[in-house]
N, C-alpha and C. Protein backbone atom coordinates (compact mmCIF):
# COMPACT_ATOMS: atom_id res chain seq x y z
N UNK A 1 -40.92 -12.59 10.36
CA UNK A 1 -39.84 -12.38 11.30
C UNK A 1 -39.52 -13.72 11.95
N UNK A 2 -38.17 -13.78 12.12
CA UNK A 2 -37.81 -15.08 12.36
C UNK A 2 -37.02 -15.29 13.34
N UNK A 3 -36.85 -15.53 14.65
CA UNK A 3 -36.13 -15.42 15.95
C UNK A 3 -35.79 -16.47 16.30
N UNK A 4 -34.77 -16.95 16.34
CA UNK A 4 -34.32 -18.03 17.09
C UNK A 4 -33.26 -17.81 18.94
N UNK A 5 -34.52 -18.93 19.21
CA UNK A 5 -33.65 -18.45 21.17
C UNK A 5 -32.76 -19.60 21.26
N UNK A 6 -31.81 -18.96 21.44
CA UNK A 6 -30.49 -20.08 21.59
C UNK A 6 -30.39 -20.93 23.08
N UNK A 7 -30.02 -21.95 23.59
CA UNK A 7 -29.86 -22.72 24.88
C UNK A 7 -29.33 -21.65 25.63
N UNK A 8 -28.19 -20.96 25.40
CA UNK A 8 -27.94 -19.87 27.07
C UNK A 8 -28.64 -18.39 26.45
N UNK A 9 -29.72 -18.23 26.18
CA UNK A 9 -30.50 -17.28 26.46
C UNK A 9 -30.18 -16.08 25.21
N UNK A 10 -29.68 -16.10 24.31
CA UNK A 10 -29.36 -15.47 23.61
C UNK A 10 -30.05 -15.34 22.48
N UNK A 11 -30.35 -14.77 21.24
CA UNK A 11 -31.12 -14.70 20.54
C UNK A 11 -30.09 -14.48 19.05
N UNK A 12 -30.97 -15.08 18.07
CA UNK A 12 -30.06 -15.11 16.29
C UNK A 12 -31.02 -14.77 15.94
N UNK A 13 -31.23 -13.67 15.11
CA UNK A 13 -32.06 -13.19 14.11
C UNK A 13 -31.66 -12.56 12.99
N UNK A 14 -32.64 -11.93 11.81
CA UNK A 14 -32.04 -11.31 10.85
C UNK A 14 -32.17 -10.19 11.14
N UNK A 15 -31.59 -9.04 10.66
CA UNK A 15 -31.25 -7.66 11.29
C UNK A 15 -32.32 -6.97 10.53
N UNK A 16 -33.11 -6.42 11.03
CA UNK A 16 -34.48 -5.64 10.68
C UNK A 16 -34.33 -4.11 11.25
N UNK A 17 -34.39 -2.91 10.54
CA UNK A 17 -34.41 -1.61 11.37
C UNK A 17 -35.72 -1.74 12.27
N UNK A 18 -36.80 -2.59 12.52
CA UNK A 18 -37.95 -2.67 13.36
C UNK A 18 -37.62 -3.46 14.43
N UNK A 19 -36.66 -3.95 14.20
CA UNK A 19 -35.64 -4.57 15.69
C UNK A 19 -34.85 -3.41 16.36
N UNK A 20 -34.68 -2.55 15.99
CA UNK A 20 -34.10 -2.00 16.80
C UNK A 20 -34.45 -1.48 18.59
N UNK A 21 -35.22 -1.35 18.73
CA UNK A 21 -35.47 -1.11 20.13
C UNK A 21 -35.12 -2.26 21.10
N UNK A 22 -35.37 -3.52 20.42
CA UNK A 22 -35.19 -4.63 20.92
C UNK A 22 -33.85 -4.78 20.97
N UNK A 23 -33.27 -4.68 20.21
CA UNK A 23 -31.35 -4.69 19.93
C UNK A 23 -30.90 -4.09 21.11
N UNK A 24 -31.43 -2.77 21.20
CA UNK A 24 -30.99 -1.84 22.44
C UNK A 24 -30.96 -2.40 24.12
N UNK A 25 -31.53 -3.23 23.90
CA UNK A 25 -32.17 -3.82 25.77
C UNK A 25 -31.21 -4.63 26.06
N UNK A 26 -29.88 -4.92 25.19
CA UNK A 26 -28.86 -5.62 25.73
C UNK A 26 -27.49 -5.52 24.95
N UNK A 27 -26.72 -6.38 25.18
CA UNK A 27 -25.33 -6.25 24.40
C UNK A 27 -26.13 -6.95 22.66
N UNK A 28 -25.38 -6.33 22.09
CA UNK A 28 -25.72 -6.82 20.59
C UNK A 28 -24.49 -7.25 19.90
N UNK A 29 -24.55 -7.75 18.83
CA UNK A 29 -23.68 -7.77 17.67
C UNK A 29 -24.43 -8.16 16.54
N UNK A 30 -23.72 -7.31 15.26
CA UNK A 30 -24.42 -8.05 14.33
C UNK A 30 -23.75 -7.98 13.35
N UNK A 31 -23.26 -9.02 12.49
CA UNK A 31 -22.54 -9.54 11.80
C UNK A 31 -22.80 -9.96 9.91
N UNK A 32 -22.26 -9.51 8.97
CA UNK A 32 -22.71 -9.59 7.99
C UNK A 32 -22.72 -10.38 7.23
N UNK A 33 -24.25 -11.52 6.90
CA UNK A 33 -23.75 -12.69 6.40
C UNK A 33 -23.31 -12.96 4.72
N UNK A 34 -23.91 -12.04 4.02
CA UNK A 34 -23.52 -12.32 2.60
C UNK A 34 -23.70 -10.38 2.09
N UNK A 35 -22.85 -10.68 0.81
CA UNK A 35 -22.95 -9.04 -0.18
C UNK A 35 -23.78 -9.02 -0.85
N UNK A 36 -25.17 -8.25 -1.02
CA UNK A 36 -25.82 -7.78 -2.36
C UNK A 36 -25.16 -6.74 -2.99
N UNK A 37 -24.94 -7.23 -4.03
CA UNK A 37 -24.12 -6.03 -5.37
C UNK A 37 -24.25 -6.02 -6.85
N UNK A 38 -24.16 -4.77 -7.63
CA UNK A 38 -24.41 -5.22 -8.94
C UNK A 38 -23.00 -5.96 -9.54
N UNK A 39 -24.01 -6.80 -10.35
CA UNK A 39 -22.75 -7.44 -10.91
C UNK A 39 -22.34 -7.27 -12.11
N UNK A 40 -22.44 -5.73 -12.52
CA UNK A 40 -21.65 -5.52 -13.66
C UNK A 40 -22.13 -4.98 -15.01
N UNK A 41 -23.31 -5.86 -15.05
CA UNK A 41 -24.05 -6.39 -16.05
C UNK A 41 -25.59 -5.83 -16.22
N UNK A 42 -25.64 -4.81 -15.24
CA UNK A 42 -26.96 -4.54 -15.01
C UNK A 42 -27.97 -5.21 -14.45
N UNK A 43 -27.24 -6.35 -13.54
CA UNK A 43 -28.11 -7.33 -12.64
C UNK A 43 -27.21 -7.49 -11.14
N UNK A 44 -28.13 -7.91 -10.39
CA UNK A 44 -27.90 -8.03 -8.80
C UNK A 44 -27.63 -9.34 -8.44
N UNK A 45 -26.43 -9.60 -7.36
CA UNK A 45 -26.11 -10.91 -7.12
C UNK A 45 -26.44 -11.18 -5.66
N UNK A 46 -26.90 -12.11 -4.55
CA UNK A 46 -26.56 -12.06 -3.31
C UNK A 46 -25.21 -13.18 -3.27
N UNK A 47 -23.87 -13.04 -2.42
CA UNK A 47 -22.76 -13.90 -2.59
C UNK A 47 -23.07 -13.98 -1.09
N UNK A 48 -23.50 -15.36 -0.62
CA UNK A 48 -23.24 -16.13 0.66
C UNK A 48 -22.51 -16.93 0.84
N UNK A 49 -21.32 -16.93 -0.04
CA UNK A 49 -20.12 -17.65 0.35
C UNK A 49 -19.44 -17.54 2.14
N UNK A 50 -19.55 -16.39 2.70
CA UNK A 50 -19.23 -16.41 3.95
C UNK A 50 -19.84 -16.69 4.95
N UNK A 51 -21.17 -17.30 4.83
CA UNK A 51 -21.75 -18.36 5.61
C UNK A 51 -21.49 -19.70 5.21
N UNK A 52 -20.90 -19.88 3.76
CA UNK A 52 -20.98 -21.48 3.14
C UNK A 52 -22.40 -21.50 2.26
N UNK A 53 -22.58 -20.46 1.83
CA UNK A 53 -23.71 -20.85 1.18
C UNK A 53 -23.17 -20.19 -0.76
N UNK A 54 -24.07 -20.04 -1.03
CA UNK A 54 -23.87 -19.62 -2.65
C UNK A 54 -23.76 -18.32 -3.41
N UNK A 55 -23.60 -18.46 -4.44
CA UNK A 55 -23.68 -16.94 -5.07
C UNK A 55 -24.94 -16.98 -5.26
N UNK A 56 -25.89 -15.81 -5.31
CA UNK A 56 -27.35 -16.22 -5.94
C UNK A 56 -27.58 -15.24 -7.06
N UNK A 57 -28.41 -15.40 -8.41
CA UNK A 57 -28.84 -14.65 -9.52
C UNK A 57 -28.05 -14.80 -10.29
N UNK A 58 -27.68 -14.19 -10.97
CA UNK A 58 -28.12 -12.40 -11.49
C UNK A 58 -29.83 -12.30 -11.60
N UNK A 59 -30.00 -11.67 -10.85
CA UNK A 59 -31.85 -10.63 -10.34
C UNK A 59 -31.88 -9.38 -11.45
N UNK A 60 -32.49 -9.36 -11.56
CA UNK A 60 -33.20 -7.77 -12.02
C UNK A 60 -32.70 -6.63 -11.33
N UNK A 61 -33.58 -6.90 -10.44
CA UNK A 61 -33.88 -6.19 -9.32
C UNK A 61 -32.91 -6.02 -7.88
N UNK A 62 -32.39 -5.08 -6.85
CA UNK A 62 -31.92 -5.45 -5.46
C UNK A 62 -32.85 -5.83 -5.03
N UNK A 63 -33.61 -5.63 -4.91
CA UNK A 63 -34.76 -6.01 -3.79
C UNK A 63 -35.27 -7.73 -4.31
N UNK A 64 -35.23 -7.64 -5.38
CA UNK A 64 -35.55 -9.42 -5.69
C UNK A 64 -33.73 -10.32 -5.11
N UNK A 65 -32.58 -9.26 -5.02
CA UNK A 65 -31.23 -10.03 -4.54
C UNK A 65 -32.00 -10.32 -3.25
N UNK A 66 -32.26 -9.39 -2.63
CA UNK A 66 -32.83 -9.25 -1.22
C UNK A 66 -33.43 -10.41 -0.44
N UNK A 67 -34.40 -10.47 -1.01
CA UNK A 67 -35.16 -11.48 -0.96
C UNK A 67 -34.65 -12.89 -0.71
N UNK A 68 -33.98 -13.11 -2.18
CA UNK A 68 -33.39 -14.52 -2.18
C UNK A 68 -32.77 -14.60 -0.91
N UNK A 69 -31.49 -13.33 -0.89
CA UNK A 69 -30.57 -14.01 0.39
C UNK A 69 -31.39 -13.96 1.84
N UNK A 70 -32.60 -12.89 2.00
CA UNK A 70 -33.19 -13.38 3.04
C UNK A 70 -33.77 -14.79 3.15
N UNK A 71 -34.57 -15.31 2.05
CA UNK A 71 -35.02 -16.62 1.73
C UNK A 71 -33.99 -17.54 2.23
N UNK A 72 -32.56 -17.43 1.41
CA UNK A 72 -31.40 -18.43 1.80
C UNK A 72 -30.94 -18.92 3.24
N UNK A 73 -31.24 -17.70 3.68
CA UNK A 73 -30.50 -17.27 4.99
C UNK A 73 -31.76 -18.29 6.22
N UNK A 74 -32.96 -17.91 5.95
CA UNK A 74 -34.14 -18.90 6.62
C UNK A 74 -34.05 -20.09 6.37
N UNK A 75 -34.22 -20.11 5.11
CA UNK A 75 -33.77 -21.90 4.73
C UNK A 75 -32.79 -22.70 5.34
N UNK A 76 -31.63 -22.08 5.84
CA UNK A 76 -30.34 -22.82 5.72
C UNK A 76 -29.59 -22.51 7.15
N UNK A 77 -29.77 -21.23 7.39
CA UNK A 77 -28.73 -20.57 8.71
C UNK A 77 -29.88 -20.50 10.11
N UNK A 78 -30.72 -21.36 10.23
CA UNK A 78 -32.15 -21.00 11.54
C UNK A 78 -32.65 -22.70 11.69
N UNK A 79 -32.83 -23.07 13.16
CA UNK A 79 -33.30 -24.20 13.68
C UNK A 79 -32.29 -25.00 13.41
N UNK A 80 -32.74 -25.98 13.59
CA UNK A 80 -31.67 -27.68 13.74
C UNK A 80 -31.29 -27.58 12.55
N UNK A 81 -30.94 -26.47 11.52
CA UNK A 81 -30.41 -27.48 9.82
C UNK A 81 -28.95 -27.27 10.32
């Protein structure tokens, strides 16, 4: 789990249903950064083009799309990058 506390007190994280109670204790929003979908072909893509980031796969698996774009999303969208 990965939390980032912003300078005026606010918080960026990835959206977890085990966050939820925490979500509740104030104003929220939460915003969708990329699509997992099949792509057609019998494989899974994550498209983070609407952060600026990439298409990722074709996966096997959703849960291996999953992954990546959570992976992507730590790598790239959290701390000073």
């Amino acid at each position: 789990m990965l939390i980032e506390v912003r300078p005026d007190g606010s918080l960026k994280m990835l959206y977890d249903d085990s966050l939820k109670s925490l979500m509740e204790q104030g104003k929220t929003e939460v915003k969708r950064a990329s699509d997992v979908e099949p792509d057609g072909k019998g494989g899974w893509t994550a498209d983070l083009t609407r952060v600026g980031g990439p298409i990722l796969g074709p996966f096997n698996l959703r849960e291996e799309a999953l992954d990546a774009e959570k992976n992507w999303l730590w790598d790239n969208k959290f701390g000073d990058k």
